[in-house]
C-alpha atoms as a PDB file:
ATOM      1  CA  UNK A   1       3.233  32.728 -39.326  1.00  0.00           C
ATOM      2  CA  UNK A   2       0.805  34.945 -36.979  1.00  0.00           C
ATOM      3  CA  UNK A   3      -1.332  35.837 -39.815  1.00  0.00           C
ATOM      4  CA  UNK A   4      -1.635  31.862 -40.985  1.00  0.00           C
ATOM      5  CA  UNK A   5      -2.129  30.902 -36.902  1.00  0.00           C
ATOM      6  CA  UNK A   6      -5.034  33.301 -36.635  1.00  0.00           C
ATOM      7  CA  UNK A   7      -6.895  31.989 -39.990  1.00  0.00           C
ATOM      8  CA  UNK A   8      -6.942  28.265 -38.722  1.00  0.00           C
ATOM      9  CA  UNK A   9      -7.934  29.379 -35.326  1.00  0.00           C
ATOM     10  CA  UNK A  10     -10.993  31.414 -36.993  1.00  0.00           C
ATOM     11  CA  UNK A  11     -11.779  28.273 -39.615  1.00  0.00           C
ATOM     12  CA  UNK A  12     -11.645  26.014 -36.654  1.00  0.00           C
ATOM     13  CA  UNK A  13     -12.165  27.550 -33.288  1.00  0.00           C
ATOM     14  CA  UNK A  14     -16.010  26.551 -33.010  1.00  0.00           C
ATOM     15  CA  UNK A  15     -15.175  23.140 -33.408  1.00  0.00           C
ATOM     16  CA  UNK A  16     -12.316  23.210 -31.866  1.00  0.00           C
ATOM     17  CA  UNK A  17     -14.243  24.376 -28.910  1.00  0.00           C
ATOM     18  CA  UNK A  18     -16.545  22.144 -29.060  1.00  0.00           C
ATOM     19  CA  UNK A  19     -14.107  19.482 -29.396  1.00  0.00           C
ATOM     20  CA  UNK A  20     -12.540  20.821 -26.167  1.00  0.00           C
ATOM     21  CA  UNK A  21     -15.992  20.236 -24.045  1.00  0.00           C
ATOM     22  CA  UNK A  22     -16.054  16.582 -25.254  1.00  0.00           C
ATOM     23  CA  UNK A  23     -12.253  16.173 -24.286  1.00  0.00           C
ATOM     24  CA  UNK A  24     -13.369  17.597 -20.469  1.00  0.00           C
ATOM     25  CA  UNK A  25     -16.268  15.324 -20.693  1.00  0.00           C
ATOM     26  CA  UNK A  26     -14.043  12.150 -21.318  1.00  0.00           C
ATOM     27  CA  UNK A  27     -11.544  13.641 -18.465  1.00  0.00           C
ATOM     28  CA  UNK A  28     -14.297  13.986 -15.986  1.00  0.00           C
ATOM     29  CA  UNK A  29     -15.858  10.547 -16.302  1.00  0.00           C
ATOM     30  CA  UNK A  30     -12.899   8.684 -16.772  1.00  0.00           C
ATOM     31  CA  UNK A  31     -11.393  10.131 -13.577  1.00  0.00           C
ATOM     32  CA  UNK A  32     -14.297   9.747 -10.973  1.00  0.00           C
ATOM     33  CA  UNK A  33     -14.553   6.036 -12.288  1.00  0.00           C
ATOM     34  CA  UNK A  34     -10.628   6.145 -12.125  1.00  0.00           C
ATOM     35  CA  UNK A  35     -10.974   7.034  -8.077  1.00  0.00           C
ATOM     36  CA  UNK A  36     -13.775   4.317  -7.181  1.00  0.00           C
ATOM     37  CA  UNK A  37     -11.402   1.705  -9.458  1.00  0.00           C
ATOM     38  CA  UNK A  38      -8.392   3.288  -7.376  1.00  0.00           C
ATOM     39  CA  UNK A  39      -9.983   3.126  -4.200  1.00  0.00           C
ATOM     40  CA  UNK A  40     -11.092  -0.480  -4.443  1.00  0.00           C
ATOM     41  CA  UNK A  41      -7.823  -1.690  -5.482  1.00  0.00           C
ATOM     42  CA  UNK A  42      -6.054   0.018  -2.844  1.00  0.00           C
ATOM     43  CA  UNK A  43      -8.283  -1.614  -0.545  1.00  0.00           C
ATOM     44  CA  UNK A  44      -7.445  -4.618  -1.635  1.00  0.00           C
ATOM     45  CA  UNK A  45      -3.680  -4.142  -1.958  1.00  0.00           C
ATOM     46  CA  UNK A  46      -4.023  -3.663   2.185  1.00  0.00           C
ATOM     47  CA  UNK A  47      -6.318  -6.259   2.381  1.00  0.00           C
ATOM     48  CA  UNK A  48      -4.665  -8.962   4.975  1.00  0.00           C
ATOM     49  CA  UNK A  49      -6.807 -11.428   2.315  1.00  0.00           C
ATOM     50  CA  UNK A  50      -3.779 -12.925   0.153  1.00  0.00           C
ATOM     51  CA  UNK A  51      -6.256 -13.785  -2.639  1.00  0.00           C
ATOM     52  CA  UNK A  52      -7.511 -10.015  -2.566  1.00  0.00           C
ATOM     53  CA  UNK A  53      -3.823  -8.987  -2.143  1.00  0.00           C
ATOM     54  CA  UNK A  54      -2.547 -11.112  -5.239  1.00  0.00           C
ATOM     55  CA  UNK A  55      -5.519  -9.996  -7.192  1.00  0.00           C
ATOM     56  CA  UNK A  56      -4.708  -6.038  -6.797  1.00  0.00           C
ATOM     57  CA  UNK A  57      -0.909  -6.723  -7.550  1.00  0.00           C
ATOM     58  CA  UNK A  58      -1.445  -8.379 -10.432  1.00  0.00           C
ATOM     59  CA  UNK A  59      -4.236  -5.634 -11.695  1.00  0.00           C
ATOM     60  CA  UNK A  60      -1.718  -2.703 -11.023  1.00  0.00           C
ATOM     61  CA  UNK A  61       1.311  -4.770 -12.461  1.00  0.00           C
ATOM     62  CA  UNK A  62      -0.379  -5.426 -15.872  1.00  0.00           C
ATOM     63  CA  UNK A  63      -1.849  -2.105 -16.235  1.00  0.00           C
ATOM     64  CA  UNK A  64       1.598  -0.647 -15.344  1.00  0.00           C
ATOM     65  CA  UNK A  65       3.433  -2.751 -17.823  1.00  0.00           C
ATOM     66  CA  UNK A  66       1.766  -2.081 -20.549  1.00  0.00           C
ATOM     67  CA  UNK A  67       1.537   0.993 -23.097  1.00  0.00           C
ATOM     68  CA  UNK A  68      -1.834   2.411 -22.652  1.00  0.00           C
ATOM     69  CA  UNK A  69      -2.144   2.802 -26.806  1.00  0.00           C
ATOM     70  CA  UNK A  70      -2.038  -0.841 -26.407  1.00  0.00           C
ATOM     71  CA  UNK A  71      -4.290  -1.549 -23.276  1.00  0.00           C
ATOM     72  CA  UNK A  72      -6.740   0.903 -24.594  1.00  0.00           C
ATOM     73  CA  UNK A  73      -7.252  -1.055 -28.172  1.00  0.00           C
ATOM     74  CA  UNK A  74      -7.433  -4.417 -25.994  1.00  0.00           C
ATOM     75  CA  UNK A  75      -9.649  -2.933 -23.423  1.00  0.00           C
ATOM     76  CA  UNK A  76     -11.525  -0.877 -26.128  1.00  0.00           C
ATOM     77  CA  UNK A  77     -12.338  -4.032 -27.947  1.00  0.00           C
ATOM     78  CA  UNK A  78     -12.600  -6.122 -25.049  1.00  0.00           C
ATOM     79  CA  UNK A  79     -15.372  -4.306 -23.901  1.00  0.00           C
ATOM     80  CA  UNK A  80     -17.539  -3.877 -26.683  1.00  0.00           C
ATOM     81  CA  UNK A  81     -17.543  -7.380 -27.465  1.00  0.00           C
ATOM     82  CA  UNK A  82     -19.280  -8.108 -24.155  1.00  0.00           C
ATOM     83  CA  UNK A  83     -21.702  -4.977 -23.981  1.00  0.00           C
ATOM     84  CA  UNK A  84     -22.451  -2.659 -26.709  1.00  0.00           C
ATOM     85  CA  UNK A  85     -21.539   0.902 -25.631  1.00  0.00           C
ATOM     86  CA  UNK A  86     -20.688   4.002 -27.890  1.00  0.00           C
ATOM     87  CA  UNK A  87     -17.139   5.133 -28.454  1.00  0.00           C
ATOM     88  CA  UNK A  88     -16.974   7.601 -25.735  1.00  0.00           C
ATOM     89  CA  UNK A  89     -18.332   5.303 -22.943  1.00  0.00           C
ATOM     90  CA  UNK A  90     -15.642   2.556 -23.743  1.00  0.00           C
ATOM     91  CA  UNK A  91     -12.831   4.816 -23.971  1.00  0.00           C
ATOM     92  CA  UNK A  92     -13.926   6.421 -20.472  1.00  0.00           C
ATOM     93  CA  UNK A  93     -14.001   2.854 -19.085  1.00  0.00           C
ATOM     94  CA  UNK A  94     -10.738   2.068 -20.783  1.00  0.00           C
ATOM     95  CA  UNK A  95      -8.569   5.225 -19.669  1.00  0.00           C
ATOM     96  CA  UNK A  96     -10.112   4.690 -15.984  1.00  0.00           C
ATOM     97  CA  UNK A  97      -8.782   1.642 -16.190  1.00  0.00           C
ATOM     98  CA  UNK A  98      -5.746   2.108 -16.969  1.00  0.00           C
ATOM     99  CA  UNK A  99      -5.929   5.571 -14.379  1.00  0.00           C
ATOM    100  CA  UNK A 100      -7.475   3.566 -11.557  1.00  0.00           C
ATOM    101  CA  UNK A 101      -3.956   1.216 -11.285  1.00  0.00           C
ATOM    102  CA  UNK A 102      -2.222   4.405 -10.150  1.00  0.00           C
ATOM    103  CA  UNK A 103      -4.945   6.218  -8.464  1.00  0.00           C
ATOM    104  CA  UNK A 104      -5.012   2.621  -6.393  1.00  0.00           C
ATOM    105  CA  UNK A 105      -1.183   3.154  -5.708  1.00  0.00           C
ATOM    106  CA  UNK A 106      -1.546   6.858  -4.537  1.00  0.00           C
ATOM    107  CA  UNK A 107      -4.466   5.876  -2.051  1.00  0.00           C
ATOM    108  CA  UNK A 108      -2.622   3.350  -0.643  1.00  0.00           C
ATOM    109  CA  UNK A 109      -0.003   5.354  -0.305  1.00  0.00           C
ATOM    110  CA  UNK A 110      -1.692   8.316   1.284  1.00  0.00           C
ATOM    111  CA  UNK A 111      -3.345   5.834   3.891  1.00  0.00           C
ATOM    112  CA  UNK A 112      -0.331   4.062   4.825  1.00  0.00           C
ATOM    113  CA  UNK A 113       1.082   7.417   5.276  1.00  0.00           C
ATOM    114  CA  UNK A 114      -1.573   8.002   8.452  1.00  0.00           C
ATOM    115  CA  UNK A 115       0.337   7.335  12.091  1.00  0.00           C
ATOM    116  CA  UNK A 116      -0.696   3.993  12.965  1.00  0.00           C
ATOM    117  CA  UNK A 117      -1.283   5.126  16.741  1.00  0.00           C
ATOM    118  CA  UNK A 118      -4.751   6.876  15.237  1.00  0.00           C
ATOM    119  CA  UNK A 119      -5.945   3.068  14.017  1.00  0.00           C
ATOM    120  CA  UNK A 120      -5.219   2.089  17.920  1.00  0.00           C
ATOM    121  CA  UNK A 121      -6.865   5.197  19.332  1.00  0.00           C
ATOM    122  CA  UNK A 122     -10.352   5.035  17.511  1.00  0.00           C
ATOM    123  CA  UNK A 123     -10.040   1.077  18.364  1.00  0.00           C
ATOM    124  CA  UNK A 124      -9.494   1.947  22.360  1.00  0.00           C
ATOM    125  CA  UNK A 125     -12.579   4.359  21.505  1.00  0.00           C
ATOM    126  CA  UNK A 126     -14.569   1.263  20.370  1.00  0.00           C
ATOM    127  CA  UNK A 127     -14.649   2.107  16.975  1.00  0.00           C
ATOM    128  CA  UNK A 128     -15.022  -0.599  14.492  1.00  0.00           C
ATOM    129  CA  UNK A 129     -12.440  -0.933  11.657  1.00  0.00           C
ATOM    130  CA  UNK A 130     -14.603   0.621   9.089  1.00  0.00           C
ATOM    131  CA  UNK A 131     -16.024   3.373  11.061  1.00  0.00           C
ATOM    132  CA  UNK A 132     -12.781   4.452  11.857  1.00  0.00           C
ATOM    133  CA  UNK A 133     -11.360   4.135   8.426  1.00  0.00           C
ATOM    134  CA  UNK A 134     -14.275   6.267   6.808  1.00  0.00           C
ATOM    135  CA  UNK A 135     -14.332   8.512   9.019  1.00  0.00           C
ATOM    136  CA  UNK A 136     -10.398   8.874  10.865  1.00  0.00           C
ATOM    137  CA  UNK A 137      -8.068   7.700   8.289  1.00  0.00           C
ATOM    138  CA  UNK A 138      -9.760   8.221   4.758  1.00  0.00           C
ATOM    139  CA  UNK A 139     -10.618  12.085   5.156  1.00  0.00           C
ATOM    140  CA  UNK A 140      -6.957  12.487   6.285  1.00  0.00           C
ATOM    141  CA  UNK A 141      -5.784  10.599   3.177  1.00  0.00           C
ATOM    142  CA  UNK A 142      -7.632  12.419   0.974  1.00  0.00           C
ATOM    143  CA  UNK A 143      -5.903  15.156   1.874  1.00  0.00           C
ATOM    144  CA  UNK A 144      -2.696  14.016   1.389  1.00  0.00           C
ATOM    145  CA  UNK A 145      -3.480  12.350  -1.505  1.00  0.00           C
ATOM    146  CA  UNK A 146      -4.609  16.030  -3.312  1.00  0.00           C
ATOM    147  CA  UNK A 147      -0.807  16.571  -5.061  1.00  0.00           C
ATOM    148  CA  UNK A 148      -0.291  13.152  -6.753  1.00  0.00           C
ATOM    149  CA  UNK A 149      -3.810  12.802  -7.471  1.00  0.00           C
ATOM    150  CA  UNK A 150      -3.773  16.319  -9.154  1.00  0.00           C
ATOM    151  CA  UNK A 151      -0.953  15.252 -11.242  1.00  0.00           C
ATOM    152  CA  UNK A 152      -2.429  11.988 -12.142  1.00  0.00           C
ATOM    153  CA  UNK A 153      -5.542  14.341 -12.876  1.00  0.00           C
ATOM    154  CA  UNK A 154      -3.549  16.171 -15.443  1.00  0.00           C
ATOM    155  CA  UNK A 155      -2.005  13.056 -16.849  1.00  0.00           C
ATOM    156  CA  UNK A 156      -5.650  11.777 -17.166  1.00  0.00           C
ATOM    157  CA  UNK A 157      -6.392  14.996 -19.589  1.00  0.00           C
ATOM    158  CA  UNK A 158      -3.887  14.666 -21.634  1.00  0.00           C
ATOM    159  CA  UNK A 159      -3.847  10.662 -22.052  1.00  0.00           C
ATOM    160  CA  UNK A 160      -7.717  11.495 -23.294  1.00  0.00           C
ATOM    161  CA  UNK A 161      -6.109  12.479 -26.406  1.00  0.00           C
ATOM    162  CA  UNK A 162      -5.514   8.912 -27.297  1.00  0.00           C
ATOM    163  CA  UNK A 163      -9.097   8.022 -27.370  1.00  0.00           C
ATOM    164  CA  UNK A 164      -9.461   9.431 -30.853  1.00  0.00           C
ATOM    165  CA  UNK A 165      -8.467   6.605 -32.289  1.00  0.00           C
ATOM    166  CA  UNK A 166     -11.530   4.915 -31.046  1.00  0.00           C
ATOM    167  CA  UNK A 167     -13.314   7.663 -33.116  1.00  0.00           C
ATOM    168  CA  UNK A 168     -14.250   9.799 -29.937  1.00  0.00           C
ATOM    169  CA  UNK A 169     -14.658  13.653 -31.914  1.00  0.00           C
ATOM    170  CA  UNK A 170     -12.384  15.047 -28.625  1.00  0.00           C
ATOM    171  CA  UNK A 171     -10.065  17.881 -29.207  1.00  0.00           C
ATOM    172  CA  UNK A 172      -7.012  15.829 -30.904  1.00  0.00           C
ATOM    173  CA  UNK A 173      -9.607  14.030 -33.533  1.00  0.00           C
ATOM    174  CA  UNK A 174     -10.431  17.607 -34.448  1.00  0.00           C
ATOM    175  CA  UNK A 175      -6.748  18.681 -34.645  1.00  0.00           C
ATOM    176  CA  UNK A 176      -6.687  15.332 -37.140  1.00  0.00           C
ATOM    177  CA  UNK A 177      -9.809  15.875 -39.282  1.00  0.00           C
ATOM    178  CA  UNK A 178      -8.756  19.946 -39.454  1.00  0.00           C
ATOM    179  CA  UNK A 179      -4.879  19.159 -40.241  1.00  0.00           C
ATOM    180  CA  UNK A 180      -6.240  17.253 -43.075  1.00  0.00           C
ATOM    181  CA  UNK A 181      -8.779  19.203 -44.512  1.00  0.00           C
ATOM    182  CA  UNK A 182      -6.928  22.983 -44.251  1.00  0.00           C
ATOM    183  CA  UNK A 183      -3.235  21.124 -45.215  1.00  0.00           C
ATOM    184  CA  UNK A 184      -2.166  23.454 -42.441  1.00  0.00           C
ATOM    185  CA  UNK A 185      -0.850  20.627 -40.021  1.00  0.00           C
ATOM    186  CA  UNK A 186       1.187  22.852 -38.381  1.00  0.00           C
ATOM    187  CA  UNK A 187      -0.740  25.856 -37.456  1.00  0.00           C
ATOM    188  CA  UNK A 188      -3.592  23.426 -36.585  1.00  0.00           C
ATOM    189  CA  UNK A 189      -1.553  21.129 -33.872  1.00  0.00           C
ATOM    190  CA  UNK A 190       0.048  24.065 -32.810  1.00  0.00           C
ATOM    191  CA  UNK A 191      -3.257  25.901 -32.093  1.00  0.00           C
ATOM    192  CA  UNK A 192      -4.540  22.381 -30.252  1.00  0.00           C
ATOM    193  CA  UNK A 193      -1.327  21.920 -28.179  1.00  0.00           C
ATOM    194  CA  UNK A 194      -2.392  25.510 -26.880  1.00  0.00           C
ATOM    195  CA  UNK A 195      -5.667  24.775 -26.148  1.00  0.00           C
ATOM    196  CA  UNK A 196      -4.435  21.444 -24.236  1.00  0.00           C
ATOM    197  CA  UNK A 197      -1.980  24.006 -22.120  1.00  0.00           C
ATOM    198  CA  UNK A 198      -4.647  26.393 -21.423  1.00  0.00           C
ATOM    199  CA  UNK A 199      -6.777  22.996 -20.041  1.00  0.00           C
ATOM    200  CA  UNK A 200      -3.612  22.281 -17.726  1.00  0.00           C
ATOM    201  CA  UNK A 201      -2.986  25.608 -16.536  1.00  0.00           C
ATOM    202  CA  UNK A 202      -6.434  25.795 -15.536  1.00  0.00           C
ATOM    203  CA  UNK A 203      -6.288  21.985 -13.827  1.00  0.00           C
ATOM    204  CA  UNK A 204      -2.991  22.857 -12.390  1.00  0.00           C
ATOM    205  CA  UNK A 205      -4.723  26.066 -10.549  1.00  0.00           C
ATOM    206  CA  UNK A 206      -7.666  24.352  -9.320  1.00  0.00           C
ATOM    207  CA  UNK A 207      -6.160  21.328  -7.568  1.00  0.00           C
ATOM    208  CA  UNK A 208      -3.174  23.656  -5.879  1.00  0.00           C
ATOM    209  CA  UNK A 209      -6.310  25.650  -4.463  1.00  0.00           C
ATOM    210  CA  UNK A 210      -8.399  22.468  -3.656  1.00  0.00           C
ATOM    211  CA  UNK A 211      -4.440  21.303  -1.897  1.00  0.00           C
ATOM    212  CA  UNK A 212      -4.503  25.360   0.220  1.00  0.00           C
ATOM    213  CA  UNK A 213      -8.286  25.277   0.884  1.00  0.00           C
ATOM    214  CA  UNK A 214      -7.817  21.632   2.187  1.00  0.00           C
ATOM    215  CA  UNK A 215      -4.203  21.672   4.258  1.00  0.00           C
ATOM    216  CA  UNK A 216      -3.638  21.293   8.166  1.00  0.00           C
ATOM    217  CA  UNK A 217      -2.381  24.658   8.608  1.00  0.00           C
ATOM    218  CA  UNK A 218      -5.313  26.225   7.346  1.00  0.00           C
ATOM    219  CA  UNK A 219      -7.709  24.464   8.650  1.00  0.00           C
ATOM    220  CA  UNK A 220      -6.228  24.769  12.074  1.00  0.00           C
ATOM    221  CA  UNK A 221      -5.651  28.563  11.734  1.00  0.00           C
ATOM    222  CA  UNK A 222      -9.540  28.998  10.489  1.00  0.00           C
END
């Protein structure tokens, strides 16, 4: 078993590696897209504005209700019949998409979270609505918005997977075109599960010290 692990893992591990940098790629963009998509949509979700209100419930509802094999074929195809982009780029857009519907209900969250008193106090300060939400209320919700938004990070990595159906060469299309050409299926998706656990670990490590670096506590004790 050992012995047939370690001779798909040297047949494969260059592409496999390689594979694994387009698979961060894909996270990367698809998740800073995922937090301006969130952001607006939260926005809107608060927005006294019932059109803009409607509009973000029905956004987050749809994307919600529907299995994101299926929204990403719809929104895959969707999108290249209006613009022309490569593989990668419309699965990025696709699986921020579908991201940015619960990155838009964590934000909102976070900001409705905030004591309202500090909305009143930067008003009695003369602070316009906007000031004080960019520069009160938003850094605050950031920060409370660090846990979910580092699980939802995580989730974002290993929904990526599903883009290889849109021909994206990411790590599970390699698992795929390896499984099939070694007829060690096995070994192979075993060897790519680990690599996808050794992505998560690291994720999980880096957003709970982006969550110490960033909390109250300390900030107030430095």
């Amino acid at each position: 078993m050992l012995e047939s692990l370690w001779v798909v893992l040297d047949m494969h591990f260059h592409g496999f590696l390689r594979a694994t940098g387009v698979t961060l790629q894909l996270t990367f963009v698809s998740l800073v897209l995922a937090v301006v998509i969130g952001l607006i949509f939260a926005f809107l979700k608060l927005s006294r504005n019932p059109v803009a209100n409607l509009l973000s419930h029905a956004y987050i509802g749809i994307v919600r209700g529907t299995p994101l094999i299926v929204l990403l074929m719809f929104l895959y195809f969707g999108i290249s019949s209006i613009v022309v982009l490569s593989s990668f780029w419309a699965g990025s857009f696709a699986l921020a998409i579908h991201a940015g519907a619960y990155v838009a209900e964590i934000f909102r969250g976070a900001i409705q979270s905030i004591d309202h008193g500090q909305h009143e106090a930067a008003r009695s300060l003369g602070m316009a609505r906007r000031t004080s939400m960019r520069l009160i209320i938003l850094p605050q919700a950031f920060r409370r918005a660090i846990p979910p938004l580092g699980n939802q990070f995580i989730i974002g990595l290993k929904d990526s997977s599903l883009v290889a159906f849109l021909g994206v060469s990411e790590l599970y299309s390699s698992a795929m075109t390896a499984a099939a050409a070694n007829f060690r299926p096995f070994e192979t998706y075993l060897i790519a599960g680990l690599y996808y656990l050794v992505l998560v670990l690291i994720f999980t490590v880096l957003v709970n010290q982006l969550e110490i670096k960033l909390s109250p506590d300390r900030r107030t004790a430095t």
